[in-house]
Each structure stands twice: as C-alpha cells, then as structure tokens.
ModelCIF file with pLDDT and N, C-alpha, C, O atoms, coordinates in Angstrom:
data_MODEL
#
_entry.id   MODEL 
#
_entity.id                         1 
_entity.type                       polymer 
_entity.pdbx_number_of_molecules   1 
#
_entity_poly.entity_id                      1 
_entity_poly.type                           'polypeptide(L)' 
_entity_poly.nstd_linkage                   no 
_entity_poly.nstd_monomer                   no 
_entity_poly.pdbx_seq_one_letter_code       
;(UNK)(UNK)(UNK)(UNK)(UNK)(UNK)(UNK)(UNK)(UNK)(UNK)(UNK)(UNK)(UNK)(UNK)(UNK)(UNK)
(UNK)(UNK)(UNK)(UNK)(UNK)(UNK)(UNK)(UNK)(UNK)(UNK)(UNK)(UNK)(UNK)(UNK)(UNK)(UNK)
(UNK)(UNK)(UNK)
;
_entity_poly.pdbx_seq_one_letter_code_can   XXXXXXXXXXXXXXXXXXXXXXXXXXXXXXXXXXX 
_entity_poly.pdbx_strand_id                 A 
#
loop_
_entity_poly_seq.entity_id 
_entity_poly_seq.num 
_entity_poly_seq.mon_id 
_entity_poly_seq.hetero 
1 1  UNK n 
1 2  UNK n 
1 3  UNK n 
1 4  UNK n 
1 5  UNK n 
1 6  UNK n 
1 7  UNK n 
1 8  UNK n 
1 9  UNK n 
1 10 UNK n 
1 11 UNK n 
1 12 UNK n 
1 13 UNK n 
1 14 UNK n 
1 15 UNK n 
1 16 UNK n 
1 17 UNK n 
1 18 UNK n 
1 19 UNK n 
1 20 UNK n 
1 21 UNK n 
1 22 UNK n 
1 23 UNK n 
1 24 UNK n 
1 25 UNK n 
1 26 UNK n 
1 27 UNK n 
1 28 UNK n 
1 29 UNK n 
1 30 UNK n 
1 31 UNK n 
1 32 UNK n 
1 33 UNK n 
1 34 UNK n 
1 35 UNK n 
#
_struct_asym.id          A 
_struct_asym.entity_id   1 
#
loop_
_ma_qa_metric.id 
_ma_qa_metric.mode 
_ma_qa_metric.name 
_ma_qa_metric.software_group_id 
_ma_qa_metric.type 
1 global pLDDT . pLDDT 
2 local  pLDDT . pLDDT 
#
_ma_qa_metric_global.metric_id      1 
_ma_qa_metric_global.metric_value   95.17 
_ma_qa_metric_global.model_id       1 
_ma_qa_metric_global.ordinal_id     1 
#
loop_
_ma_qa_metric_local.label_asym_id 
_ma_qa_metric_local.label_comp_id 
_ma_qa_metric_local.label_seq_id 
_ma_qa_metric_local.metric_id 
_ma_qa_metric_local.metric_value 
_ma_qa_metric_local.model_id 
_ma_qa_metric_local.ordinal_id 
A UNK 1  2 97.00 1 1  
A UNK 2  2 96.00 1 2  
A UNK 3  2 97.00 1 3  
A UNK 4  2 97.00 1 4  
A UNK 5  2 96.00 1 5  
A UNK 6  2 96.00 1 6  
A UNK 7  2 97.00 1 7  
A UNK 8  2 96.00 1 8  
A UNK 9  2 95.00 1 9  
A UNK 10 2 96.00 1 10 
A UNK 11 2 95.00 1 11 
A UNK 12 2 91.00 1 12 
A UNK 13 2 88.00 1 13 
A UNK 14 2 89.00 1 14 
A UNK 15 2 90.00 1 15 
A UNK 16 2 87.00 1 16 
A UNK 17 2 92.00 1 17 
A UNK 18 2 94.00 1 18 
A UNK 19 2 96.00 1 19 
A UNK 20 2 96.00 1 20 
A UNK 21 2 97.00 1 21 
A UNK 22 2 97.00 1 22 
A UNK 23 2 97.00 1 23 
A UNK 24 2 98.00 1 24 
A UNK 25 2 98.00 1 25 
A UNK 26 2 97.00 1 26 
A UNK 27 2 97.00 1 27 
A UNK 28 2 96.00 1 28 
A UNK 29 2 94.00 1 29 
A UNK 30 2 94.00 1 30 
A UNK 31 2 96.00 1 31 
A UNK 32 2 97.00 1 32 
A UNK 33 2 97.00 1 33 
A UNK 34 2 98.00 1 34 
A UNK 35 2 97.00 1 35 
#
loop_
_atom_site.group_PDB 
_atom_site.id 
_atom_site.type_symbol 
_atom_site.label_atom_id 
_atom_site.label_alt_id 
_atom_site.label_comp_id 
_atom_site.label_asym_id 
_atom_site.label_entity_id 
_atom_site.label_seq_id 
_atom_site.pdbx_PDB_ins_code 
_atom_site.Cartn_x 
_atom_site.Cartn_y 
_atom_site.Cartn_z 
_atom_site.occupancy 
_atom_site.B_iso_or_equiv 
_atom_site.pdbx_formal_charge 
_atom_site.auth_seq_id 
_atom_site.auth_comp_id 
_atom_site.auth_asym_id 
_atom_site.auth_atom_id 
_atom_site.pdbx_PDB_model_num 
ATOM 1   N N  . UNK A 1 1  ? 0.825  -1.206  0.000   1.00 97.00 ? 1  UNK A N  1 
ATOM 2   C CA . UNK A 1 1  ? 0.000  0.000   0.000   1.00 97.00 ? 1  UNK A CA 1 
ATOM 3   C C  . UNK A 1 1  ? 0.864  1.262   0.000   1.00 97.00 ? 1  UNK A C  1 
ATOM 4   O O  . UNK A 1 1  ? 0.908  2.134   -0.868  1.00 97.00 ? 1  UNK A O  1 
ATOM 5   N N  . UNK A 1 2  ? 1.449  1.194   0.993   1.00 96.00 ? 2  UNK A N  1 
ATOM 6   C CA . UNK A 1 2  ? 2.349  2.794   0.767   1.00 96.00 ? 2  UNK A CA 1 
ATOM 7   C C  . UNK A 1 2  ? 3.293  2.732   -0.829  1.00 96.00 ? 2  UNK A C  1 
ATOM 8   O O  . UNK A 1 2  ? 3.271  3.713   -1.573  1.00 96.00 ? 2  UNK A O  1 
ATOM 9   N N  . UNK A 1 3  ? 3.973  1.642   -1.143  1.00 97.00 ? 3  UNK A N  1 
ATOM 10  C CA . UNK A 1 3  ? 4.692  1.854   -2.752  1.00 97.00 ? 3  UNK A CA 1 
ATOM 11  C C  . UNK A 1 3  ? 3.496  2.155   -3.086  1.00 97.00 ? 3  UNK A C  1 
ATOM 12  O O  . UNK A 1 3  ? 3.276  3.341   -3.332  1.00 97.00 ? 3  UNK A O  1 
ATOM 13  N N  . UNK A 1 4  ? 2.370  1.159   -3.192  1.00 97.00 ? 4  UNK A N  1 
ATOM 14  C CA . UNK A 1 4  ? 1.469  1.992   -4.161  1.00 97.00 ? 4  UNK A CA 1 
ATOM 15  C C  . UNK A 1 4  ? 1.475  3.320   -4.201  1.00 97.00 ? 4  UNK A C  1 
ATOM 16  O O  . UNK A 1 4  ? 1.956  3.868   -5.193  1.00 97.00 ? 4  UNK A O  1 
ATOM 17  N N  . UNK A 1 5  ? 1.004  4.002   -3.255  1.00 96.00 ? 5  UNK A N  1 
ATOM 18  C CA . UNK A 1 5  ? 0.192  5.621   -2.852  1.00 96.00 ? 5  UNK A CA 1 
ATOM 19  C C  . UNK A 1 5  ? 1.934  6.506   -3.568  1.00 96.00 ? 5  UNK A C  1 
ATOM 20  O O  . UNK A 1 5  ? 2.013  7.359   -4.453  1.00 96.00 ? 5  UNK A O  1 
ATOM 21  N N  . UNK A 1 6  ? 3.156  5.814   -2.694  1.00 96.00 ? 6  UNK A N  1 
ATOM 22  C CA . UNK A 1 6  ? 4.052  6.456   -3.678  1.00 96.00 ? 6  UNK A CA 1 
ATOM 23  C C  . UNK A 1 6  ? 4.282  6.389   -4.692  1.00 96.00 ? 6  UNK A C  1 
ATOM 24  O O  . UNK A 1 6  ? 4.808  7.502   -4.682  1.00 96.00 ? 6  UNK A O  1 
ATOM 25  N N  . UNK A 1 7  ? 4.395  6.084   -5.693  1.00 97.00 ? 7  UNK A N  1 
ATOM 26  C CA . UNK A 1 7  ? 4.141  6.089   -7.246  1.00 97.00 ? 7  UNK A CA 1 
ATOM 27  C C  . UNK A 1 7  ? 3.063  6.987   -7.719  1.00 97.00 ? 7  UNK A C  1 
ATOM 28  O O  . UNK A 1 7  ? 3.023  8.098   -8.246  1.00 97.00 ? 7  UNK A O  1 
ATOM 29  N N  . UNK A 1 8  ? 2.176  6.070   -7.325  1.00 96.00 ? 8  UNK A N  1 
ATOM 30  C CA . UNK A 1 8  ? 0.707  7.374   -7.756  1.00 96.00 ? 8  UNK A CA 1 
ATOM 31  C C  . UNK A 1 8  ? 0.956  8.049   -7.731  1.00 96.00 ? 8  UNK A C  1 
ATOM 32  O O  . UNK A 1 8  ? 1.142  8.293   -8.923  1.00 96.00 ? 8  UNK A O  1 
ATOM 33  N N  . UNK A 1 9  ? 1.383  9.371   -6.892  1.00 95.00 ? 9  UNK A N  1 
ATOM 34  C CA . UNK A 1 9  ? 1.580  10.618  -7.033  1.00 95.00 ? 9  UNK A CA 1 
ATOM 35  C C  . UNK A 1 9  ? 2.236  10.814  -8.715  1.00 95.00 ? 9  UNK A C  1 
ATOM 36  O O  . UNK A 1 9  ? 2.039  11.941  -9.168  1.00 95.00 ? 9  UNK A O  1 
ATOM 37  N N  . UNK A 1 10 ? 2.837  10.021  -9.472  1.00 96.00 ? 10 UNK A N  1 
ATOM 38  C CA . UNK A 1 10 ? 3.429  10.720  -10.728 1.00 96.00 ? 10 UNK A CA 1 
ATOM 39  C C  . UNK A 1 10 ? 2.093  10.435  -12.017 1.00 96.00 ? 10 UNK A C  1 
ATOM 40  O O  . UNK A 1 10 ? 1.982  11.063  -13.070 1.00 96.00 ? 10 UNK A O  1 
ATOM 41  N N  . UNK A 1 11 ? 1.291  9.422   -11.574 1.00 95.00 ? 11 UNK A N  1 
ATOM 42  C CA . UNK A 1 11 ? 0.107  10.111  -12.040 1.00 95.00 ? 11 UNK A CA 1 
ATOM 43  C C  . UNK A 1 11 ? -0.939 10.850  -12.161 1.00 95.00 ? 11 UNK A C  1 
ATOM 44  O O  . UNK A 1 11 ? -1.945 10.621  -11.491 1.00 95.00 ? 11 UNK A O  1 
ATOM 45  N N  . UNK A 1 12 ? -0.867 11.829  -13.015 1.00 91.00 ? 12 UNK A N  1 
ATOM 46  C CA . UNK A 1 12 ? -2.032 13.265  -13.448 1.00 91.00 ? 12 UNK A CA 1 
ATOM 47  C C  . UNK A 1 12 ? -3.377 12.541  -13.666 1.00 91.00 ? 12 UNK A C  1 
ATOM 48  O O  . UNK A 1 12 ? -3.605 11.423  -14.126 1.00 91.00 ? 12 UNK A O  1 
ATOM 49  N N  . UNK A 1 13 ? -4.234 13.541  -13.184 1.00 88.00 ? 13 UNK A N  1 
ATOM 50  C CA . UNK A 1 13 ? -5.390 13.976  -12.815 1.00 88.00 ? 13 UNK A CA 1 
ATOM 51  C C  . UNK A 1 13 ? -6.099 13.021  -14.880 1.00 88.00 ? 13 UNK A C  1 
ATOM 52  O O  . UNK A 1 13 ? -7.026 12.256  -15.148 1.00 88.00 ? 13 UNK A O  1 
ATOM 53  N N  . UNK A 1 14 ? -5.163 13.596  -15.616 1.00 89.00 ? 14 UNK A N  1 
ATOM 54  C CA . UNK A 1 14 ? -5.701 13.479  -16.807 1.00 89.00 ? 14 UNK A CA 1 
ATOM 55  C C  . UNK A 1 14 ? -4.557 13.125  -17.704 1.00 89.00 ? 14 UNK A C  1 
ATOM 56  O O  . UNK A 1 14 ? -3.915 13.986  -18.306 1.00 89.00 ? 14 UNK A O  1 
ATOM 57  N N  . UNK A 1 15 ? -4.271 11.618  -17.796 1.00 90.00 ? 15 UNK A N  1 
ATOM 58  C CA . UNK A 1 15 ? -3.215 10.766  -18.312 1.00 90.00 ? 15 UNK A CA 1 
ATOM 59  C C  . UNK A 1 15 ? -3.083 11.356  -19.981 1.00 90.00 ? 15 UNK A C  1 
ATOM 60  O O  . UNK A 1 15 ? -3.997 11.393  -20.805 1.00 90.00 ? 15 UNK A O  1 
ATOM 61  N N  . UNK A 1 16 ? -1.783 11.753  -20.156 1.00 87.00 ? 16 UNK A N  1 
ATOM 62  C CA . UNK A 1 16 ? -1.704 12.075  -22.113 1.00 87.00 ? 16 UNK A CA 1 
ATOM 63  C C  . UNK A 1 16 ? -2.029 10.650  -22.540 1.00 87.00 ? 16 UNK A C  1 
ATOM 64  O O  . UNK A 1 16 ? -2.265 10.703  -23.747 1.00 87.00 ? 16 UNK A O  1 
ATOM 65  N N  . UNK A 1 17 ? -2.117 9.728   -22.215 1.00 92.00 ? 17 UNK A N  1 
ATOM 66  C CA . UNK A 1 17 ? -2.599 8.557   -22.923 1.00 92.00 ? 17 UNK A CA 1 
ATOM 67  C C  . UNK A 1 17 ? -2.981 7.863   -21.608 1.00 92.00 ? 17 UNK A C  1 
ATOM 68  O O  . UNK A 1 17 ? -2.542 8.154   -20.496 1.00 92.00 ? 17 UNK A O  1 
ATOM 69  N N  . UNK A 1 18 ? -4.230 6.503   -22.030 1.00 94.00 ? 18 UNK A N  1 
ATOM 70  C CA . UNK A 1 18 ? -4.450 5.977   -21.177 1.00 94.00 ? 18 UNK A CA 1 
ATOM 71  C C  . UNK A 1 18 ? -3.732 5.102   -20.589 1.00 94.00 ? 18 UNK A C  1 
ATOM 72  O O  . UNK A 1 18 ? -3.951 5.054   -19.379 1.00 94.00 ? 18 UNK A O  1 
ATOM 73  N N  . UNK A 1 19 ? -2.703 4.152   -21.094 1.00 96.00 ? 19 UNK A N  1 
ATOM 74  C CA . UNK A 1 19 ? -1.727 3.388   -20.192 1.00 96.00 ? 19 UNK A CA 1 
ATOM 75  C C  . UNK A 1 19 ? -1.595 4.158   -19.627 1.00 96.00 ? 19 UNK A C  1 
ATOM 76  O O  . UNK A 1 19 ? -2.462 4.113   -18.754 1.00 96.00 ? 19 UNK A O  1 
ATOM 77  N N  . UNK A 1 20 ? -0.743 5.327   -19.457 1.00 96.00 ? 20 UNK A N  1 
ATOM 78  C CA . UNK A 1 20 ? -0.267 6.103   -17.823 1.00 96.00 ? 20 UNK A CA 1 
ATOM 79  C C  . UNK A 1 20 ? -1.508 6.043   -17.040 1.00 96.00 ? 20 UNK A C  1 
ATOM 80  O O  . UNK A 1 20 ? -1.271 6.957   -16.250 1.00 96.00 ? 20 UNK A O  1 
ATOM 81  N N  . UNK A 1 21 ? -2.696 5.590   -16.702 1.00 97.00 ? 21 UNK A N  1 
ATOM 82  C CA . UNK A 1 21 ? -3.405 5.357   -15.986 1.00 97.00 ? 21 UNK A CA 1 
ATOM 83  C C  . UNK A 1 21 ? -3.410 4.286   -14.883 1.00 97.00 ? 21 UNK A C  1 
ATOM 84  O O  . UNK A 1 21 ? -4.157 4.175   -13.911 1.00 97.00 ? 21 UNK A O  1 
ATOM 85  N N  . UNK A 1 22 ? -2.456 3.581   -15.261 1.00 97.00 ? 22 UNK A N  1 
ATOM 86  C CA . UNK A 1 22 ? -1.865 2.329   -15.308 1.00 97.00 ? 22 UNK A CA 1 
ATOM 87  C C  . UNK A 1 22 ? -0.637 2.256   -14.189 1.00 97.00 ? 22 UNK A C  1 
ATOM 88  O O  . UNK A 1 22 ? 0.213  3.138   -14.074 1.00 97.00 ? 22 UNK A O  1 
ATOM 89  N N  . UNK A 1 23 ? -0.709 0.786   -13.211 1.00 97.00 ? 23 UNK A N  1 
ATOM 90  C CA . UNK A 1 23 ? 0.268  1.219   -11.959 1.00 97.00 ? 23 UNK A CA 1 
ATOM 91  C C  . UNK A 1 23 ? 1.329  -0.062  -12.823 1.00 97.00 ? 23 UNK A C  1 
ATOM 92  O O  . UNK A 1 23 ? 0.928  -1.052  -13.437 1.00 97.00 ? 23 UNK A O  1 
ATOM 93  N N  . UNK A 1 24 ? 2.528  0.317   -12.634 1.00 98.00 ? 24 UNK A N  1 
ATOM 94  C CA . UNK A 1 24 ? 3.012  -1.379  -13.665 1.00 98.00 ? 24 UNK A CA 1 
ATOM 95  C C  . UNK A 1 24 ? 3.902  -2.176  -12.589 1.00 98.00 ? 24 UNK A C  1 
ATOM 96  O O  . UNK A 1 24 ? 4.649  -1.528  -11.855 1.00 98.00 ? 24 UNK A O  1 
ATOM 97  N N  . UNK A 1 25 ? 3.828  -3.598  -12.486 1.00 98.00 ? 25 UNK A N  1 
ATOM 98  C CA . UNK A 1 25 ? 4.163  -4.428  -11.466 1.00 98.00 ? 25 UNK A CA 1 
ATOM 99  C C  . UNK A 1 25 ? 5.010  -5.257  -11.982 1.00 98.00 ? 25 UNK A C  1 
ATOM 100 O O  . UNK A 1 25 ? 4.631  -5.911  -12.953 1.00 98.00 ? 25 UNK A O  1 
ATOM 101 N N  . UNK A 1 26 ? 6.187  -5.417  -11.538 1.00 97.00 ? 26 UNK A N  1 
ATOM 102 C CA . UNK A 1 26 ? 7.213  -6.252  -11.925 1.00 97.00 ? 26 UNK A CA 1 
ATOM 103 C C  . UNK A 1 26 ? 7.552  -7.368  -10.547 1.00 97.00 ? 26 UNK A C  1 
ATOM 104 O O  . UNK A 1 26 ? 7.584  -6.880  -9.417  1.00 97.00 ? 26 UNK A O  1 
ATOM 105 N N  . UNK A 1 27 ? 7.718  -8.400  -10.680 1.00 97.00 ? 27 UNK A N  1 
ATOM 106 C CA . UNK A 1 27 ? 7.855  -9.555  -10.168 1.00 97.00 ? 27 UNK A CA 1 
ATOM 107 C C  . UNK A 1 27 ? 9.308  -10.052 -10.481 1.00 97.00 ? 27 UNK A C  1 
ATOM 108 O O  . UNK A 1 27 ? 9.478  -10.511 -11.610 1.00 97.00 ? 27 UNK A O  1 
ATOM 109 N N  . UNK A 1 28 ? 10.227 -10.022 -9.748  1.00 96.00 ? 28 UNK A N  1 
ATOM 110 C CA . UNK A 1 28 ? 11.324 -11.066 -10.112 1.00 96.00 ? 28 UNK A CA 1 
ATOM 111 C C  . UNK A 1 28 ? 12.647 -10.919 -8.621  1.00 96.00 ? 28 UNK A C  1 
ATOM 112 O O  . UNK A 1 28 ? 12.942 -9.889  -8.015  1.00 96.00 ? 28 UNK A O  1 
ATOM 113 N N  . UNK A 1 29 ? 13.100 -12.073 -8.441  1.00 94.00 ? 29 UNK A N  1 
ATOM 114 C CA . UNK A 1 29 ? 14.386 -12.193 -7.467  1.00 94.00 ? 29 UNK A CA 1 
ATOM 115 C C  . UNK A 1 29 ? 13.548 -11.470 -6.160  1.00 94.00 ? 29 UNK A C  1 
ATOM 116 O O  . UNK A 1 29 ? 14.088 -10.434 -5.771  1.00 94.00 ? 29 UNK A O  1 
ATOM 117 N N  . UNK A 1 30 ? 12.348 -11.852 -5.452  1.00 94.00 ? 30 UNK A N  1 
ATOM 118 C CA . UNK A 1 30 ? 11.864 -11.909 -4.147  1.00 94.00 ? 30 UNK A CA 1 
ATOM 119 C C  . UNK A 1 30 ? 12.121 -9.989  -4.309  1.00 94.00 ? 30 UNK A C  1 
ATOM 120 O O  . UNK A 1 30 ? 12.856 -9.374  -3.536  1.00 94.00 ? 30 UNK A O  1 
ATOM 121 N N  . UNK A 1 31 ? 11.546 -9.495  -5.159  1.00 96.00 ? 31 UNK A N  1 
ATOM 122 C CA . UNK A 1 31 ? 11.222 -8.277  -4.964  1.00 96.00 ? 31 UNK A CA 1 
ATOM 123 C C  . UNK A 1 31 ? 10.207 -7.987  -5.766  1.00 96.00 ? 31 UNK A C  1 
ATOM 124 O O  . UNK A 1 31 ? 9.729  -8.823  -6.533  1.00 96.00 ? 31 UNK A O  1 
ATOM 125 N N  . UNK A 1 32 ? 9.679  -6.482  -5.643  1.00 97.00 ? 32 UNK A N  1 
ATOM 126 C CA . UNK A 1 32 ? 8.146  -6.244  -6.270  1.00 97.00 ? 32 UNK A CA 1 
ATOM 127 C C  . UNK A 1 32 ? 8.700  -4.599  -6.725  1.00 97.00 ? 32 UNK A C  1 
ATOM 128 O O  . UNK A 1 32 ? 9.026  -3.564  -6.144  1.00 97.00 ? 32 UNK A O  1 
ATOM 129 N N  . UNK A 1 33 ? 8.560  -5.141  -8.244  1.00 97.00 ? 33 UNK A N  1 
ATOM 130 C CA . UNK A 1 33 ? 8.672  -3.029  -8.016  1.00 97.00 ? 33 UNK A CA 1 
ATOM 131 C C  . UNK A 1 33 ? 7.417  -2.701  -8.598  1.00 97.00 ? 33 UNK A C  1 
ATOM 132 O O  . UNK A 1 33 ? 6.816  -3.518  -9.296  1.00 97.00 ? 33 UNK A O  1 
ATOM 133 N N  . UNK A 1 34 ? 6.860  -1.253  -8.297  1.00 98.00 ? 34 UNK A N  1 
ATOM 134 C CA . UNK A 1 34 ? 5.550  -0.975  -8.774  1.00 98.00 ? 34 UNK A CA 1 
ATOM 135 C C  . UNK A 1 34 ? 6.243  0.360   -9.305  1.00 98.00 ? 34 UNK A C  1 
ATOM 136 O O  . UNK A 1 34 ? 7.194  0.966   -8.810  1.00 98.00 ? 34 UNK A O  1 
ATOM 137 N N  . UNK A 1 35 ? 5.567  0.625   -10.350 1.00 97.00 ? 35 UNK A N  1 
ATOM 138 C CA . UNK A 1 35 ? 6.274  1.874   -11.361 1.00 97.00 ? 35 UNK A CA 1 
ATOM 139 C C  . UNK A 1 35 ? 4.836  2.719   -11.384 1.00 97.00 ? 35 UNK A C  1 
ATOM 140 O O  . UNK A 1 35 ? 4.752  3.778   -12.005 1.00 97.00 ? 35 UNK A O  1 
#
C-alpha cells in the first residue's frame, strides 16, 4: 500500500494517454517493483 500511494503521485489527474493510468508491477528475485 504505501509503494502503491508512492508512485501514484506521478500520475495526473488526466493521463496524455491511457496506459499512464496504469500502476506497472514487476515480479522477479523476491522483490516487487511498482512503477
């Protein structure tokens, strides 16, 4: 929850395209990154 809420912040109110709407989750070597 908190990575989440941090990231979010770099998405706008009104995405120039809709993927940036989008939180992106990577899985690998017992870590999680959320972009």
């Amino acid at each position: 929850n908190k990575a989440i809420q941090t990231v979010q912040r770099a998405i706008i109110s009104k995405p120039s395209t809709p993927i940036f709407s989008g939180i992106h989750v990577i899985a690998a070597d017992n870590k999680l990154e959320i972009q």
